[in-house]
N, C-alpha and C. Protein backbone atom coordinates (compact mmCIF):
# COMPACT_ATOMS: atom_id res chain seq x y z
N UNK A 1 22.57 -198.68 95.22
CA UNK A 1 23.18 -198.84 96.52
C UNK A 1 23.01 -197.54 97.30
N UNK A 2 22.80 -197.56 98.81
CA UNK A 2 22.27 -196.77 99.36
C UNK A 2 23.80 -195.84 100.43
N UNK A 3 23.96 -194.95 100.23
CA UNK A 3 24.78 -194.69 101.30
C UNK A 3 24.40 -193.68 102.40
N UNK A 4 24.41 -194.54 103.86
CA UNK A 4 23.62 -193.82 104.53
C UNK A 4 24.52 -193.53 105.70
N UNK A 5 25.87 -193.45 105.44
CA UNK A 5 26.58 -193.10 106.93
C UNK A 5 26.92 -191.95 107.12
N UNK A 6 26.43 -191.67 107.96
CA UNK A 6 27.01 -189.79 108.54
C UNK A 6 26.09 -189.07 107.97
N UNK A 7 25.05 -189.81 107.22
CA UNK A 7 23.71 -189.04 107.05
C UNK A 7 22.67 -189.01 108.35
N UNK A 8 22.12 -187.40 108.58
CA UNK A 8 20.91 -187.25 109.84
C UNK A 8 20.38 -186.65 109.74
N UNK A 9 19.22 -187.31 109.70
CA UNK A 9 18.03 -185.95 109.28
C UNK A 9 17.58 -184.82 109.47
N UNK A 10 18.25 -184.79 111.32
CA UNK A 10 17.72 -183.70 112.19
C UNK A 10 18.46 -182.74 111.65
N UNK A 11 19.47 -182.97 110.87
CA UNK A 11 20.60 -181.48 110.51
C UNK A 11 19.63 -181.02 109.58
N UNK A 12 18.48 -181.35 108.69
CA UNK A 12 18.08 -180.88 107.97
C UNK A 12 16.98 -179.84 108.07
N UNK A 13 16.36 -180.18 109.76
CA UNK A 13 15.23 -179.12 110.12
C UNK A 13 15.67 -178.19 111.20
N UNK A 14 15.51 -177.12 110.88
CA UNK A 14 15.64 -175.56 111.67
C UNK A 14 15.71 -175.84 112.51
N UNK A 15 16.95 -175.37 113.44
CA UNK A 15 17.14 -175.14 114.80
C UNK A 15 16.24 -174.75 115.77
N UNK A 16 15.60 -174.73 116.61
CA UNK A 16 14.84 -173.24 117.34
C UNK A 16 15.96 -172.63 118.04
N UNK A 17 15.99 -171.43 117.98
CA UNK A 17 16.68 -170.69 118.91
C UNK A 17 16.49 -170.74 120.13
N UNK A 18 17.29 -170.15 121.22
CA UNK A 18 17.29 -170.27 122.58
C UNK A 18 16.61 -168.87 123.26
N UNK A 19 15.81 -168.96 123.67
CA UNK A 19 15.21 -167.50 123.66
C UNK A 19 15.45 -167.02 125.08
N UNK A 20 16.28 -167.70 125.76
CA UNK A 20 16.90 -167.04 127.06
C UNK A 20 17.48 -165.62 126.79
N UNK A 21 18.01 -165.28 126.05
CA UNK A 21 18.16 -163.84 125.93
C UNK A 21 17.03 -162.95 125.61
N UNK A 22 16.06 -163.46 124.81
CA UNK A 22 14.74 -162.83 125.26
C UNK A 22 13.76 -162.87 126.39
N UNK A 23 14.06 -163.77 126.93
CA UNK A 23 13.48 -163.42 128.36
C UNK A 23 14.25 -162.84 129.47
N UNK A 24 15.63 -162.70 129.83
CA UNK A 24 16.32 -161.49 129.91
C UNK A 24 15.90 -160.32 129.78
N UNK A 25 15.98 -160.43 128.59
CA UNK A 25 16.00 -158.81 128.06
C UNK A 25 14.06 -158.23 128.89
N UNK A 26 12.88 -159.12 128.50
CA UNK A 26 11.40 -159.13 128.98
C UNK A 26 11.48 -158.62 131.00
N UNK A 27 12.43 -159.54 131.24
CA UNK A 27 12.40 -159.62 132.50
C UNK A 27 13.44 -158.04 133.20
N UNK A 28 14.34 -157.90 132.52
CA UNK A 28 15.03 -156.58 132.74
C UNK A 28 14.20 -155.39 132.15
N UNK A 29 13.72 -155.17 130.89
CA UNK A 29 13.03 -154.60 130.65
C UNK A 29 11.43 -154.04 132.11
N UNK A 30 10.77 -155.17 132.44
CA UNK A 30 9.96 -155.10 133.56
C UNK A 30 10.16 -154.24 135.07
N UNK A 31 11.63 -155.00 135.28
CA UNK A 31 12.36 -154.22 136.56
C UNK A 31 12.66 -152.64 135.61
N UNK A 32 12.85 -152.11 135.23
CA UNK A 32 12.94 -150.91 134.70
C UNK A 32 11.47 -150.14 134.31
N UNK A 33 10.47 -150.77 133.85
CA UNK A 33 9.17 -150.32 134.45
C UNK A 33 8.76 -150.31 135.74
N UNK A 34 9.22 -150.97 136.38
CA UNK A 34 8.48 -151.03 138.08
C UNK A 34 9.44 -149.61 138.55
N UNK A 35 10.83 -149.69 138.30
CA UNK A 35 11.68 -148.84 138.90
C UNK A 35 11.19 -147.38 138.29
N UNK A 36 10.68 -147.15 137.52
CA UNK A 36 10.21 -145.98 136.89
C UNK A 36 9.03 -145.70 137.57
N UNK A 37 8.15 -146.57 137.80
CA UNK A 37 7.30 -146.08 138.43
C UNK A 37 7.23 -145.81 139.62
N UNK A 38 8.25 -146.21 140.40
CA UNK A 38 8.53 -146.01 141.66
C UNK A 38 9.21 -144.83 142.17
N UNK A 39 10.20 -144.46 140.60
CA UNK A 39 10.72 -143.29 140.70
C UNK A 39 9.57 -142.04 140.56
N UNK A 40 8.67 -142.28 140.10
CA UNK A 40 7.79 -141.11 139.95
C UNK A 40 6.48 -140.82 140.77
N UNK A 41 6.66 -141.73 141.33
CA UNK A 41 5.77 -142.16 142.59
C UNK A 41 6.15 -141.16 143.65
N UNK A 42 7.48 -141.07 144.02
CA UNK A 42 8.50 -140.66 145.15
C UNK A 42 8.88 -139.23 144.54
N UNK A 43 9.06 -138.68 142.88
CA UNK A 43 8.89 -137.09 143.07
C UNK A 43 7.69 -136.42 143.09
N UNK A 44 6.58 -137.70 142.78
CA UNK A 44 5.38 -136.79 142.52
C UNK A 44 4.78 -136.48 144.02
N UNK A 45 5.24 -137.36 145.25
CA UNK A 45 5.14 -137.32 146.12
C UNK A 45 5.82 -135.84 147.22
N UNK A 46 6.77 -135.96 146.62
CA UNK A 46 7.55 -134.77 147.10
C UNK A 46 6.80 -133.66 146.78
N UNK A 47 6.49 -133.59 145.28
CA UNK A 47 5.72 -132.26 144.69
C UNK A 47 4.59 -131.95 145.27
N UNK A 48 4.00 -133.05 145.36
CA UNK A 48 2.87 -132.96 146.44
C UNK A 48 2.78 -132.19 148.17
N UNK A 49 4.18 -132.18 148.43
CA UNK A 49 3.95 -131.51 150.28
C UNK A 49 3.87 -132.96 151.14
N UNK A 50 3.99 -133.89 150.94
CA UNK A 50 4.75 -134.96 151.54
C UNK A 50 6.07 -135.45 151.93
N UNK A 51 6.48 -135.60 153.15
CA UNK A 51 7.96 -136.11 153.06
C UNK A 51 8.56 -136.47 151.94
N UNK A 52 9.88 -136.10 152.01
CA UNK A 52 10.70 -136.45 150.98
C UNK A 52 10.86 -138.46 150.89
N UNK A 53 10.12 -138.83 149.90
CA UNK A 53 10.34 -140.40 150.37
C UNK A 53 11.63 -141.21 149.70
N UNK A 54 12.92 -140.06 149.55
CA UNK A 54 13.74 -140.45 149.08
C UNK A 54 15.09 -139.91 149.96
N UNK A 55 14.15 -139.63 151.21
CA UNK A 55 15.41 -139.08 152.13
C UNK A 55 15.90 -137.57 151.88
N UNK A 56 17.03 -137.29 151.95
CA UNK A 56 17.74 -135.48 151.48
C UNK A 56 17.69 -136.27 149.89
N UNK A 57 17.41 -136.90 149.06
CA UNK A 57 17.89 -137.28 147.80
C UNK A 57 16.98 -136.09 147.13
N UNK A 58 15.68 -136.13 147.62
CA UNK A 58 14.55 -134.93 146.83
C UNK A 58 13.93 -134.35 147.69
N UNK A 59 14.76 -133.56 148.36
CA UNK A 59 14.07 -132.78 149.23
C UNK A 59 13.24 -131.13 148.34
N UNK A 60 14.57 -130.70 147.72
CA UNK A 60 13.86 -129.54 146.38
C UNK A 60 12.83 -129.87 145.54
N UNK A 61 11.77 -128.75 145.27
CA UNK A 61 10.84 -129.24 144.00
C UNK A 61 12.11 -129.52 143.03
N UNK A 62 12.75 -129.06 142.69
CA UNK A 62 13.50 -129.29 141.07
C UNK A 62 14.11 -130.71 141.27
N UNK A 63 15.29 -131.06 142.47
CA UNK A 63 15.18 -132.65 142.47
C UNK A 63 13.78 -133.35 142.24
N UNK A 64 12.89 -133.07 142.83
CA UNK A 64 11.70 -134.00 142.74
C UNK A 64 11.42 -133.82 141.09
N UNK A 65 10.82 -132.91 140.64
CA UNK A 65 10.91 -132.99 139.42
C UNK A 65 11.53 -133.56 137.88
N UNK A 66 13.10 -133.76 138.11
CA UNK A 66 13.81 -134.36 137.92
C UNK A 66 13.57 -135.75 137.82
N UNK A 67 13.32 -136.34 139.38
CA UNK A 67 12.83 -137.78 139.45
C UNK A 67 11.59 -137.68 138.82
N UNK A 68 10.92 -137.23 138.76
CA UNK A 68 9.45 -137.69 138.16
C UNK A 68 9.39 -137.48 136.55
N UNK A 69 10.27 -137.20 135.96
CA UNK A 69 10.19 -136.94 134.67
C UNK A 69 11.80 -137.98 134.23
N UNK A 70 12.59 -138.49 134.89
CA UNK A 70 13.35 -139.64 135.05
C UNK A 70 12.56 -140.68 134.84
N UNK A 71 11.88 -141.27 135.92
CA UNK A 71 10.99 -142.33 136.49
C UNK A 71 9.95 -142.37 135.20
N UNK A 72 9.61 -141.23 134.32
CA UNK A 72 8.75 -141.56 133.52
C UNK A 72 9.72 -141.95 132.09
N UNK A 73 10.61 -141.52 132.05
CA UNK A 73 11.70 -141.80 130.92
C UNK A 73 11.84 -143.42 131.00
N UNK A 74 12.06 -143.70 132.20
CA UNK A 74 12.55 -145.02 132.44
C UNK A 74 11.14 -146.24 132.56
N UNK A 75 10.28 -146.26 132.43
CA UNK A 75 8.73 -146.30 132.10
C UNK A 75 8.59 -146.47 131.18
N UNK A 76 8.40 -145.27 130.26
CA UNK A 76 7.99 -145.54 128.81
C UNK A 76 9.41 -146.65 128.43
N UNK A 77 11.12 -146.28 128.49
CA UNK A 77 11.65 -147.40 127.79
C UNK A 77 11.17 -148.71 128.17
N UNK A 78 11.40 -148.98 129.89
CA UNK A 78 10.90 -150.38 130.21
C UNK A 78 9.42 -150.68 129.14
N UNK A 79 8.29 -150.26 129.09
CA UNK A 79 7.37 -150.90 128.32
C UNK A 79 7.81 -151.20 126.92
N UNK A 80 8.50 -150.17 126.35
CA UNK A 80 8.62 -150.34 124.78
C UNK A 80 9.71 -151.67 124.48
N UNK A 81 10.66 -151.95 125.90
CA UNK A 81 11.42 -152.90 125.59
C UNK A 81 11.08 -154.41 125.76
N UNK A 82 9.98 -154.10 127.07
CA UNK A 82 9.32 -155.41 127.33
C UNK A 82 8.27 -155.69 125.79
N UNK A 83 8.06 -154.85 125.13
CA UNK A 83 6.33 -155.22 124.13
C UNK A 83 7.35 -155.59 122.96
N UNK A 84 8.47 -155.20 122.71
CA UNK A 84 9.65 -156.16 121.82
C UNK A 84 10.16 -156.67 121.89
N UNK A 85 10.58 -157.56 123.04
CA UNK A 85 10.75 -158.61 123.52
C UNK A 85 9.56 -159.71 123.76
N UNK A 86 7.98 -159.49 124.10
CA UNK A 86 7.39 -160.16 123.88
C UNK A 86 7.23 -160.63 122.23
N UNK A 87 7.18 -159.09 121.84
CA UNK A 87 6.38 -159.92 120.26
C UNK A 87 7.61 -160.60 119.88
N UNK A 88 8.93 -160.36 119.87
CA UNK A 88 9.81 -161.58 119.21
C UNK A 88 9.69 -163.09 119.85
N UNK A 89 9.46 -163.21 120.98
CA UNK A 89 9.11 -164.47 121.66
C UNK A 89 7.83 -164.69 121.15
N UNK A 90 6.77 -164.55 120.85
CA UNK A 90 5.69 -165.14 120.55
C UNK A 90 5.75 -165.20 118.58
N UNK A 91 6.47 -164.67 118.25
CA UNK A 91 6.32 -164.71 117.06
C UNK A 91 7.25 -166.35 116.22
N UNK A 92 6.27 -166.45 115.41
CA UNK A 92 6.43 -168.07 114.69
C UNK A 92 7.79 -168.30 113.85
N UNK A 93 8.90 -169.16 114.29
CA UNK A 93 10.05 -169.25 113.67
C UNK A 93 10.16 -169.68 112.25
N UNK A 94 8.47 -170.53 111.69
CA UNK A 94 8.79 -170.50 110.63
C UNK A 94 8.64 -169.79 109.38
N UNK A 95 8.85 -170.40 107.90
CA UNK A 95 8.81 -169.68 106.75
C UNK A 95 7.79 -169.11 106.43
N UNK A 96 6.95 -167.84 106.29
CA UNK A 96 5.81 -167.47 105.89
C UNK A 96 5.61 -166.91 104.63
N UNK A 97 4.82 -167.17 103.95
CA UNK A 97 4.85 -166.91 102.76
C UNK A 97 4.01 -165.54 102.93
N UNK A 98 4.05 -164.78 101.46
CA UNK A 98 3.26 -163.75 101.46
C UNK A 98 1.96 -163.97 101.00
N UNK A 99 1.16 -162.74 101.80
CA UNK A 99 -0.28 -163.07 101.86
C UNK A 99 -0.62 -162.72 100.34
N UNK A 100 -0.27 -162.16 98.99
CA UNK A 100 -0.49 -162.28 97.82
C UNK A 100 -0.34 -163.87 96.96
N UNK A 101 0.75 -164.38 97.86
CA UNK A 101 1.02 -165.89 97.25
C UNK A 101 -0.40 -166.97 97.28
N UNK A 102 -0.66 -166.58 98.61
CA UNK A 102 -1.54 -167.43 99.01
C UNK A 102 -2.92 -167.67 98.22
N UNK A 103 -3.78 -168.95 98.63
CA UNK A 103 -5.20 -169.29 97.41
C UNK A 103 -5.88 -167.65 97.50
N UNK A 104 -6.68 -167.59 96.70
CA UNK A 104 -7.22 -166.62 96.69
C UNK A 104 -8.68 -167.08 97.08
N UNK A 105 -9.46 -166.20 97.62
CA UNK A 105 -10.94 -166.99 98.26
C UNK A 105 -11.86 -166.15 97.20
N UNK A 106 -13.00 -166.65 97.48
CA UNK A 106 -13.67 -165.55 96.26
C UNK A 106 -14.93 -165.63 97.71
């Protein structure tokens, strides 16, 4: 005799996760590269003998400097946060076995 009530199969296969918080994080990550580069855009500009393109904000070499070594801080994190946030989104939710397990080829 079979008992099949309140049995479902779907409880039995892996969820996928919701990866809205990784694209968040991809998409914030990005605005923090653009903003970095924009920040260093605007002291390297200053350093250069160009209007201040940040108003009295960097009018001194040392403000400008400041921003341009900011703007690059904020750069390198934006990339390193966006390239770990991609690879967890592209990477395969399921079980992988190890590459020693596997046939061996000759």
């Amino acid at each position: 005799m079979k008992f099949s009530d309140g049995f479902d199969a779907r409880r039995l296969r892996p969820r996928n996760a919701s990866n809205w918080r990784l694209r968040l994080g991809a998409g914030l990550a990005a605005l923090f590269a653009a903003f970095g580069v924009l920040l260093t855009l605007a002291g390297t500009a200053t350093l250069l003998g160009q209007p201040a393109a940040l108003g009295p904000l960097n009018e001194s070499p040392a403000m400008a400097s400041v921003f341009v070594v900011t703007g690059l801080l904020l750069l390198s994190v934006g990339v390193l946060l966006w390239r770990r946030c991609r690879r967890r989104l592209r990477r395969p939710s399921d079980l992988s076995m190890a590459p020693h397990l596997m046939k061996k080829r000759d």
